[in-house]
N, C-alpha and C. Protein backbone atom coordinates (compact mmCIF):
# COMPACT_ATOMS: atom_id res chain seq x y z
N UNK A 1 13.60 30.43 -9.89
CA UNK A 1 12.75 29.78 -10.87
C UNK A 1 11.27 30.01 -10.54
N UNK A 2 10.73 30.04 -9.41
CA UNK A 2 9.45 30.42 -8.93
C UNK A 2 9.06 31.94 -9.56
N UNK A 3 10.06 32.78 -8.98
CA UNK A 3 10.23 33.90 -9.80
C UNK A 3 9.46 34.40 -11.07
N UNK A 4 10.08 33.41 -12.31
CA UNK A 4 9.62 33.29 -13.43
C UNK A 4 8.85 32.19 -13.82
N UNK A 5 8.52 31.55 -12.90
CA UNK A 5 7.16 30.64 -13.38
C UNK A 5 5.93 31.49 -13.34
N UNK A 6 5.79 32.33 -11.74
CA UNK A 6 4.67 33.22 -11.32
C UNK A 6 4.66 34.21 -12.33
N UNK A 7 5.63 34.93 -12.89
CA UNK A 7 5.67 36.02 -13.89
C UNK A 7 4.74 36.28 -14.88
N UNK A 8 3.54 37.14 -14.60
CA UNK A 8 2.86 36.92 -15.62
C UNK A 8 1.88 35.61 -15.82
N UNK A 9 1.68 35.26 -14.28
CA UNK A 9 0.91 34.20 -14.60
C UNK A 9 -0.57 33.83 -13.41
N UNK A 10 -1.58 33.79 -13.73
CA UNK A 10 -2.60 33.71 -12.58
C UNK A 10 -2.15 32.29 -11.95
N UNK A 11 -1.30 31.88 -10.86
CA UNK A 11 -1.21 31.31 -10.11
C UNK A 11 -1.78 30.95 -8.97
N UNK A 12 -2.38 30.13 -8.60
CA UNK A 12 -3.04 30.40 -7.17
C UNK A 12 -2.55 29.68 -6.62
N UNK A 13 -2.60 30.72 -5.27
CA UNK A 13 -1.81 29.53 -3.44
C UNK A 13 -2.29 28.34 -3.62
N UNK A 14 -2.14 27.14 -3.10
CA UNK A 14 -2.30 26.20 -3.11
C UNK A 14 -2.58 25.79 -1.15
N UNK A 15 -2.60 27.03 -0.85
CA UNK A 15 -3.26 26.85 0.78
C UNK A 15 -4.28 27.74 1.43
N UNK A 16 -4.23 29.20 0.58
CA UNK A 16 -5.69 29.43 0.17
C UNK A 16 -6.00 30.34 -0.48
N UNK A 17 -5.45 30.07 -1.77
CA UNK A 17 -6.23 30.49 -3.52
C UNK A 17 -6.33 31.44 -3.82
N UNK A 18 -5.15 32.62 -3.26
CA UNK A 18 -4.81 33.78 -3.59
C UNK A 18 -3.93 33.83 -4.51
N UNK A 19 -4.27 35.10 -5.49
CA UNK A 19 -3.28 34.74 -6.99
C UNK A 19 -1.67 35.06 -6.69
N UNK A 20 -0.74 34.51 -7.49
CA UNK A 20 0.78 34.22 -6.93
C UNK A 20 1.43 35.51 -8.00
N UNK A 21 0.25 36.34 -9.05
CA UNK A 21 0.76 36.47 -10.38
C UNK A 21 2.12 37.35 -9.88
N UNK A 22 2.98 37.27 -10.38
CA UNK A 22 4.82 38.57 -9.95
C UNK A 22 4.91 38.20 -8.91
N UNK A 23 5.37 37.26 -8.08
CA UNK A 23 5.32 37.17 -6.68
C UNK A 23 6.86 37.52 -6.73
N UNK A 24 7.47 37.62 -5.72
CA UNK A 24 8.75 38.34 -5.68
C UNK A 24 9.28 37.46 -4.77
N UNK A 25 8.56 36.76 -3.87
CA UNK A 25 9.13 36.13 -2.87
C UNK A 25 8.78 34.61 -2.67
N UNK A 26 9.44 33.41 -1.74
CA UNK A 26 8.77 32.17 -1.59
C UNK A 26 7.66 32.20 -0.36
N UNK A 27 6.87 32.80 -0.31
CA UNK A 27 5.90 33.17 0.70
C UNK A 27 4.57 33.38 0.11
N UNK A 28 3.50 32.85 0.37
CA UNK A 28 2.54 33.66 -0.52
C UNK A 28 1.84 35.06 0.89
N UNK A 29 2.02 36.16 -0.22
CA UNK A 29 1.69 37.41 1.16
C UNK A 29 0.04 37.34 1.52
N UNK A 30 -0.63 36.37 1.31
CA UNK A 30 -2.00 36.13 2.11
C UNK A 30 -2.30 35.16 3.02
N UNK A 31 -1.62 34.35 2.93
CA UNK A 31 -1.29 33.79 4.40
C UNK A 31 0.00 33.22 4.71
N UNK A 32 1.20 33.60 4.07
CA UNK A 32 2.46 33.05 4.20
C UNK A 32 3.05 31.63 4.44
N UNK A 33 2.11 31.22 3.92
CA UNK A 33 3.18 29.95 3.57
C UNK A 33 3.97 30.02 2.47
N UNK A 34 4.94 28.66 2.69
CA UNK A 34 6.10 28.75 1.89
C UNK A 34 5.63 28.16 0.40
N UNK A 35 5.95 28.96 -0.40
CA UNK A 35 5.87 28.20 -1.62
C UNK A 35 6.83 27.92 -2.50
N UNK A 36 6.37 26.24 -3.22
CA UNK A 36 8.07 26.08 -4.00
C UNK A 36 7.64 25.32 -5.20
N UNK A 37 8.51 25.43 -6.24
CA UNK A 37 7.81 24.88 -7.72
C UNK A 37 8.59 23.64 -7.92
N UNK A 38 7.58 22.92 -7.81
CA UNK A 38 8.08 21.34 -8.03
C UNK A 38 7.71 20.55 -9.21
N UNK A 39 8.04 20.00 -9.40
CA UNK A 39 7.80 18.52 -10.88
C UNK A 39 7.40 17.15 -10.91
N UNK A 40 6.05 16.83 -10.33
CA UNK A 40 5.27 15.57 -9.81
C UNK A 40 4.47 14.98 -10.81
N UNK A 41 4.53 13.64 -11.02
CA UNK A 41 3.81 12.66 -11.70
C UNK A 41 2.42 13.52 -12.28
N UNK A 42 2.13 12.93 -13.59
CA UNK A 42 0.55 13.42 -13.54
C UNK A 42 -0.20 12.58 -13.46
N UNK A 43 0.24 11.02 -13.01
CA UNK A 43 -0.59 9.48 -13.05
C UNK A 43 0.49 8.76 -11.97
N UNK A 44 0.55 9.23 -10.72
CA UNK A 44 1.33 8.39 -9.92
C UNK A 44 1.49 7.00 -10.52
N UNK A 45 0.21 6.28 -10.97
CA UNK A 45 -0.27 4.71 -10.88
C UNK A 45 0.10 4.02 -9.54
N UNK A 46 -0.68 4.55 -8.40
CA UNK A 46 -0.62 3.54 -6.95
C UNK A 46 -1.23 2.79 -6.95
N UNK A 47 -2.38 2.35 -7.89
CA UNK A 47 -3.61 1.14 -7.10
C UNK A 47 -2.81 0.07 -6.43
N UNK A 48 -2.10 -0.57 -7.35
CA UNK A 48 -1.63 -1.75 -6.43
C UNK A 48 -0.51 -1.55 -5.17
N UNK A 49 -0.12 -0.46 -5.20
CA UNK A 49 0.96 -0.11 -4.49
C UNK A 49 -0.48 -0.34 -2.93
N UNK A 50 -1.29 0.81 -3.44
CA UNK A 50 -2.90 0.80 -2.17
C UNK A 50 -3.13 -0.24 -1.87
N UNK A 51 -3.57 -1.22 -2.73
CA UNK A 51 -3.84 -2.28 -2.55
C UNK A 51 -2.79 -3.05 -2.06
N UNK A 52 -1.85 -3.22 -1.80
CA UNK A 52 -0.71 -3.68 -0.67
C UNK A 52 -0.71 -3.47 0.87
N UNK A 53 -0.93 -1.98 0.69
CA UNK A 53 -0.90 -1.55 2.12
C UNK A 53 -2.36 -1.58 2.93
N UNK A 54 -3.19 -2.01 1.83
CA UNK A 54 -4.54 -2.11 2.51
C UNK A 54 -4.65 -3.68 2.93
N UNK A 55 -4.16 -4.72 2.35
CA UNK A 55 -3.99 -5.94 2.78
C UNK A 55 -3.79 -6.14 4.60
N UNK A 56 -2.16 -5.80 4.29
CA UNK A 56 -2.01 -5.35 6.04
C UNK A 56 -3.14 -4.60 6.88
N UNK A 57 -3.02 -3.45 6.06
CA UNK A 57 -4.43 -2.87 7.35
C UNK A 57 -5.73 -3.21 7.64
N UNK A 58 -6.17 -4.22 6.58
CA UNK A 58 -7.45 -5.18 6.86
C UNK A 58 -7.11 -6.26 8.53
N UNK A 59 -5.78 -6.61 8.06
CA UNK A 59 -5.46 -7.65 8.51
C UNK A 59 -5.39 -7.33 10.69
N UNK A 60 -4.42 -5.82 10.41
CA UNK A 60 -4.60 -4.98 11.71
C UNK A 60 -5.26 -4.77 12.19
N UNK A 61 -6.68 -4.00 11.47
CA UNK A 61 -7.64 -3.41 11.94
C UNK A 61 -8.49 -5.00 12.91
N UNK A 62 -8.31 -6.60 12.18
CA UNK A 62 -9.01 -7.27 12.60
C UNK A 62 -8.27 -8.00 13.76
N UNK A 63 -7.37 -7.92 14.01
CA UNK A 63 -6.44 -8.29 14.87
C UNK A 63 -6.41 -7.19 16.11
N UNK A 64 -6.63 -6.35 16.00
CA UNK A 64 -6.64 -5.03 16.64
C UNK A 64 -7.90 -5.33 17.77
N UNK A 65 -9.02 -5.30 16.98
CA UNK A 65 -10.93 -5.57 17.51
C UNK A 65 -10.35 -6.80 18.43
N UNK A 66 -9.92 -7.87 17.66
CA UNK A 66 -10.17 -9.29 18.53
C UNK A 66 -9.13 -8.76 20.16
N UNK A 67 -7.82 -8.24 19.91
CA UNK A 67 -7.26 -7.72 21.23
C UNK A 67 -7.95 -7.30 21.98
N UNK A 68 -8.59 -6.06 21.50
CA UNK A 68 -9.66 -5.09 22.04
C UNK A 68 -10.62 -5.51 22.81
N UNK A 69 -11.00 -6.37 21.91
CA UNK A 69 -12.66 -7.49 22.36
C UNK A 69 -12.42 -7.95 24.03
N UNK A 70 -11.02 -8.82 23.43
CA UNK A 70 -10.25 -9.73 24.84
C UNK A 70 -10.07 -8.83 25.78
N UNK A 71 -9.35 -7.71 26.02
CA UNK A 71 -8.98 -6.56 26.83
C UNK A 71 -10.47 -6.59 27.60
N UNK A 72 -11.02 -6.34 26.33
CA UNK A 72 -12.56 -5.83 27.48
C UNK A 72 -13.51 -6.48 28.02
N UNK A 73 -13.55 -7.79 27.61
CA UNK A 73 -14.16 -8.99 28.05
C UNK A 73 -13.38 -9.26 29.69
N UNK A 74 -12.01 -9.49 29.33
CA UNK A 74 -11.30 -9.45 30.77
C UNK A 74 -11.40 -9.04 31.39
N UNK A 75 -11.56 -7.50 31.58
CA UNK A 75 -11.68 -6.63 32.44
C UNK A 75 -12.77 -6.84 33.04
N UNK A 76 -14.01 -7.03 32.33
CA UNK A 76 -15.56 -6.93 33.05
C UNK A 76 -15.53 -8.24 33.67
N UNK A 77 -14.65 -9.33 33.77
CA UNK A 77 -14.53 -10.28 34.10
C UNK A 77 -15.22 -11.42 33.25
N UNK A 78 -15.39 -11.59 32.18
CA UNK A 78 -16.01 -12.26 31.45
C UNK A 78 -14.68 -13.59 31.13
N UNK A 79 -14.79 -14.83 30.16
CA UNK A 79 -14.31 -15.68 29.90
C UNK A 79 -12.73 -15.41 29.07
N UNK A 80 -12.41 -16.74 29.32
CA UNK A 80 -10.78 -16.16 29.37
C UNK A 80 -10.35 -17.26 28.24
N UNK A 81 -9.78 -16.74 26.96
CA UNK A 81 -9.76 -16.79 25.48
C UNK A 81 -8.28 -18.09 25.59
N UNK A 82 -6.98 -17.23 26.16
CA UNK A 82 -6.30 -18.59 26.97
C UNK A 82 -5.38 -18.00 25.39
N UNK A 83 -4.32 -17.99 25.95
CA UNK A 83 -2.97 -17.91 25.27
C UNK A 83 -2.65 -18.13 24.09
N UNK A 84 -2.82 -19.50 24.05
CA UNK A 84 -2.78 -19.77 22.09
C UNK A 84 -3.85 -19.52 21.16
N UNK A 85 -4.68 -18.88 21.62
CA UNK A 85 -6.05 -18.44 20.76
C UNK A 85 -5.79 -17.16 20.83
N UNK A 86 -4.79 -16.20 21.63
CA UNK A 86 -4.81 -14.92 21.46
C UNK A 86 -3.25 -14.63 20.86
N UNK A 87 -2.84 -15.62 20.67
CA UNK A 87 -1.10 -15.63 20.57
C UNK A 87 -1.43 -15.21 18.64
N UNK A 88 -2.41 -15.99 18.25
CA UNK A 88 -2.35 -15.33 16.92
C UNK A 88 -2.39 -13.99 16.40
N UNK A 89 -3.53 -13.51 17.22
CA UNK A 89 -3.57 -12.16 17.20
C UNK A 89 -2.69 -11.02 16.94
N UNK A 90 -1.99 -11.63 18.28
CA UNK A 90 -0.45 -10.69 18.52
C UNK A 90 0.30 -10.92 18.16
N UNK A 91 0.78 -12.12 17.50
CA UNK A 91 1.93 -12.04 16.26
C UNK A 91 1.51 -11.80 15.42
N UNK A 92 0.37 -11.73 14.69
CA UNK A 92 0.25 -11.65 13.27
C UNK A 92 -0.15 -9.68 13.09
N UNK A 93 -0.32 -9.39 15.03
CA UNK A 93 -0.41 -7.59 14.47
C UNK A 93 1.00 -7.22 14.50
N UNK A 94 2.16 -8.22 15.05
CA UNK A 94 3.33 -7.92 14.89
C UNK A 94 4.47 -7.89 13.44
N UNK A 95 3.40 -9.21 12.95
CA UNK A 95 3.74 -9.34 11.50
C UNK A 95 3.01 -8.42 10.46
N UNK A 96 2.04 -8.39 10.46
CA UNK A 96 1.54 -7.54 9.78
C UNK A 96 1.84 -5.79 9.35
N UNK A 97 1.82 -5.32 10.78
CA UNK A 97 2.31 -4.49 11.21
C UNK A 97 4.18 -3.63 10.31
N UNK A 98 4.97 -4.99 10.53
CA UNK A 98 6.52 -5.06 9.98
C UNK A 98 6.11 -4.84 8.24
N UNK A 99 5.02 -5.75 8.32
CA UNK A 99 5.11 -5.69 6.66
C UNK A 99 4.60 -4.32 5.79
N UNK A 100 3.88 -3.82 6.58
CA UNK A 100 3.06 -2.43 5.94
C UNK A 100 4.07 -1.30 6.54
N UNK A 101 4.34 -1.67 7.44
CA UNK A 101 5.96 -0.47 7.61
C UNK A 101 6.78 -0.74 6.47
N UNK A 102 7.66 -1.64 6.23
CA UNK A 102 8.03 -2.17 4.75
C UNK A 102 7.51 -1.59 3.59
N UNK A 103 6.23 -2.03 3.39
CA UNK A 103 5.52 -1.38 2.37
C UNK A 103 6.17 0.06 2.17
N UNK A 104 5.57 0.63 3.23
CA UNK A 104 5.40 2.32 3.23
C UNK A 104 6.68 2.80 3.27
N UNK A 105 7.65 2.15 3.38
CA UNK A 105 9.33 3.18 3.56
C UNK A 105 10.09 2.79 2.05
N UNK A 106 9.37 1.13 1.36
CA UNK A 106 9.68 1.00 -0.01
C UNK A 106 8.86 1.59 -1.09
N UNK A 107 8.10 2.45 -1.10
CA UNK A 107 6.86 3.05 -1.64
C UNK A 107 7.94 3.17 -3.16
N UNK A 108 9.07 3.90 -3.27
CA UNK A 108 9.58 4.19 -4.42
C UNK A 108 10.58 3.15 -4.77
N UNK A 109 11.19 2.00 -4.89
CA UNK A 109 11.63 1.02 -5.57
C UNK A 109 10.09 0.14 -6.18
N UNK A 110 9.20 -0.46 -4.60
CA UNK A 110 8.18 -0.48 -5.45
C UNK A 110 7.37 -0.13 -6.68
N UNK A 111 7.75 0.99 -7.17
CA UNK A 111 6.97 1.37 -7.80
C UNK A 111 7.90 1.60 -9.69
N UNK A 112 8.81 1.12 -9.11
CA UNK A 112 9.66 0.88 -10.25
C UNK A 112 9.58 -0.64 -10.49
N UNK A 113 8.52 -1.63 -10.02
CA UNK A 113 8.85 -3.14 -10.63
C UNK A 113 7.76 -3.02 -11.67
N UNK A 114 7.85 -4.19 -11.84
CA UNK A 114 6.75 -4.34 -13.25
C UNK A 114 5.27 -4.64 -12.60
N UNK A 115 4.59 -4.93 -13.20
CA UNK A 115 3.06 -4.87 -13.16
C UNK A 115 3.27 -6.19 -12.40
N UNK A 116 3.26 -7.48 -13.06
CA UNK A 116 3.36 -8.81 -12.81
C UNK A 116 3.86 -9.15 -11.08
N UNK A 117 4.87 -8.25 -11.08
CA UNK A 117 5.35 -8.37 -9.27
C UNK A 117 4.80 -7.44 -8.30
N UNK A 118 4.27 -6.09 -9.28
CA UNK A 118 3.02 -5.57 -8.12
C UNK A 118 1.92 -6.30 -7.83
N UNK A 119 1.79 -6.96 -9.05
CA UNK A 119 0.22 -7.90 -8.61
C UNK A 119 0.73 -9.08 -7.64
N UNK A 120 2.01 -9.66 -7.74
CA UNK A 120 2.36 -10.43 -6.59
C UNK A 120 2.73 -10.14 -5.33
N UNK A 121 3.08 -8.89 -5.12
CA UNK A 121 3.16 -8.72 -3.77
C UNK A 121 1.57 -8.08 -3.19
N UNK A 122 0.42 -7.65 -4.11
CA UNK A 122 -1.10 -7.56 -3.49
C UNK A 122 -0.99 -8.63 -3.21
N UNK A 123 -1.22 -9.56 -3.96
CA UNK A 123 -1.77 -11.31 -3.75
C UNK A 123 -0.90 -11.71 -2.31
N UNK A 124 0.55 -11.53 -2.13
CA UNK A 124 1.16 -12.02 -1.05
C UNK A 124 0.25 -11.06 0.38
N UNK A 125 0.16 -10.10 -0.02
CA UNK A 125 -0.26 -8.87 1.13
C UNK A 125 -1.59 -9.09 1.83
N UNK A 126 -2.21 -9.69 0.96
CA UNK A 126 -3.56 -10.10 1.29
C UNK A 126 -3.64 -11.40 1.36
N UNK A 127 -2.96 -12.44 1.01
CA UNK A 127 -2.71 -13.79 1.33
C UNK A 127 -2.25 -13.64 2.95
N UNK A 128 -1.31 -12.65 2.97
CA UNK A 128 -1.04 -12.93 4.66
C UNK A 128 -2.10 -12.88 5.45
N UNK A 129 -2.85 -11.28 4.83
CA UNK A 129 -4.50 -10.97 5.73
C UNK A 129 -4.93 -12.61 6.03
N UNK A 130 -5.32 -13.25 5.00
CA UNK A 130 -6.17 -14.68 5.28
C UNK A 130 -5.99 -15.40 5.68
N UNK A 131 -4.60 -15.61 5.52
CA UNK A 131 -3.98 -16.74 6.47
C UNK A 131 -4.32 -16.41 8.20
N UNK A 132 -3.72 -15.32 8.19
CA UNK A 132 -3.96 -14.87 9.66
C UNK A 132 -5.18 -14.99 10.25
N UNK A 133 -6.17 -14.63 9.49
CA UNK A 133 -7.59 -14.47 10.13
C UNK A 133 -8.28 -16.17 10.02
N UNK A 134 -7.58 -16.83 8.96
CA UNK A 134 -7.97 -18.16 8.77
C UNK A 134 -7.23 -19.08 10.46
N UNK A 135 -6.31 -18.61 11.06
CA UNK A 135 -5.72 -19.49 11.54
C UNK A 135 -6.14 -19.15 13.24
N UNK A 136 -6.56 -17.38 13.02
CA UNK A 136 -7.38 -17.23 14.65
C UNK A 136 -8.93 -18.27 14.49
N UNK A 137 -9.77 -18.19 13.89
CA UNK A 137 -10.39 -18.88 13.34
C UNK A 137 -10.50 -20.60 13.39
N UNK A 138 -9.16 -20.85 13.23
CA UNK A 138 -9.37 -22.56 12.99
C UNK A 138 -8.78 -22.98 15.01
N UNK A 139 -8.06 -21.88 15.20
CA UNK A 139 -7.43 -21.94 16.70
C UNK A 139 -8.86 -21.50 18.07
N UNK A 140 -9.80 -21.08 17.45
CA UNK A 140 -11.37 -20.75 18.55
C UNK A 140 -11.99 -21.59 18.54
């Protein structure tokens, strides 16, 4: 099928933009990679799907610093933060963490719900972010 898609047609590599026109083979002969003719969305529609997985990674990235912070404060010998003020941290990069793995391995059922439950699982995704950061916060 590649065959006769290229047939007669200015095609270009798609790894570096040499024309495909009669190609005879799945290779392109200017720098050989493999090439293959596929059939992909022309409007994925991810925002909210993004906006899910960016919830979590707000939530990581800030959970991540405060570890970080502690790690390095400790080391230089500086003041000591004490267990249940860091215990949030590390469960919630444990939770967080589970949930954006989740996210990312359901990427395609996701994306078959309706609008109404993508916008509820942003709102849940980023509700977790706040909670979490609300509760290191109310625990300092």
């Amino acid at each position: 099928m590649l065959e006769r898609f290229v047939a007669g047609r200015d095609v270009r590599c798609p790894g570096c933009g040499y024309s495909l026109r009669d190609l005879k083979a799945d290779r392109c002969p200017e720098c050989g990679d493999r090439i293959e003719l596929r059939v992909n969305l022309s409007d994925p529609r991810l925002g909210l799907f993004i906006a899910c997985v960016i919830g979590p990674a707000v939530g990581l990235g800030f959970h991540a610093t405060i570890i970080l912070w502690y790690g390095v404060v400790h080391l230089f010998g500086g003041y000591h933060l004490g267990l249940r003020v860091l215990s949030v941290p590390i469960v919630s990069t444990f939770v967080l963490a589970a949930g954006m793995g989740y996210l990312l391995k359901h990427r395609n059922p996701f994306r078959r719900l309706g609008w109404p439950a993508k916008l509820a699982w942003a709102v849940f995704s980023w509700s977790c972010t706040a909670v979490s950061a609300t509760l290191f916060f109310l625990l300092t």
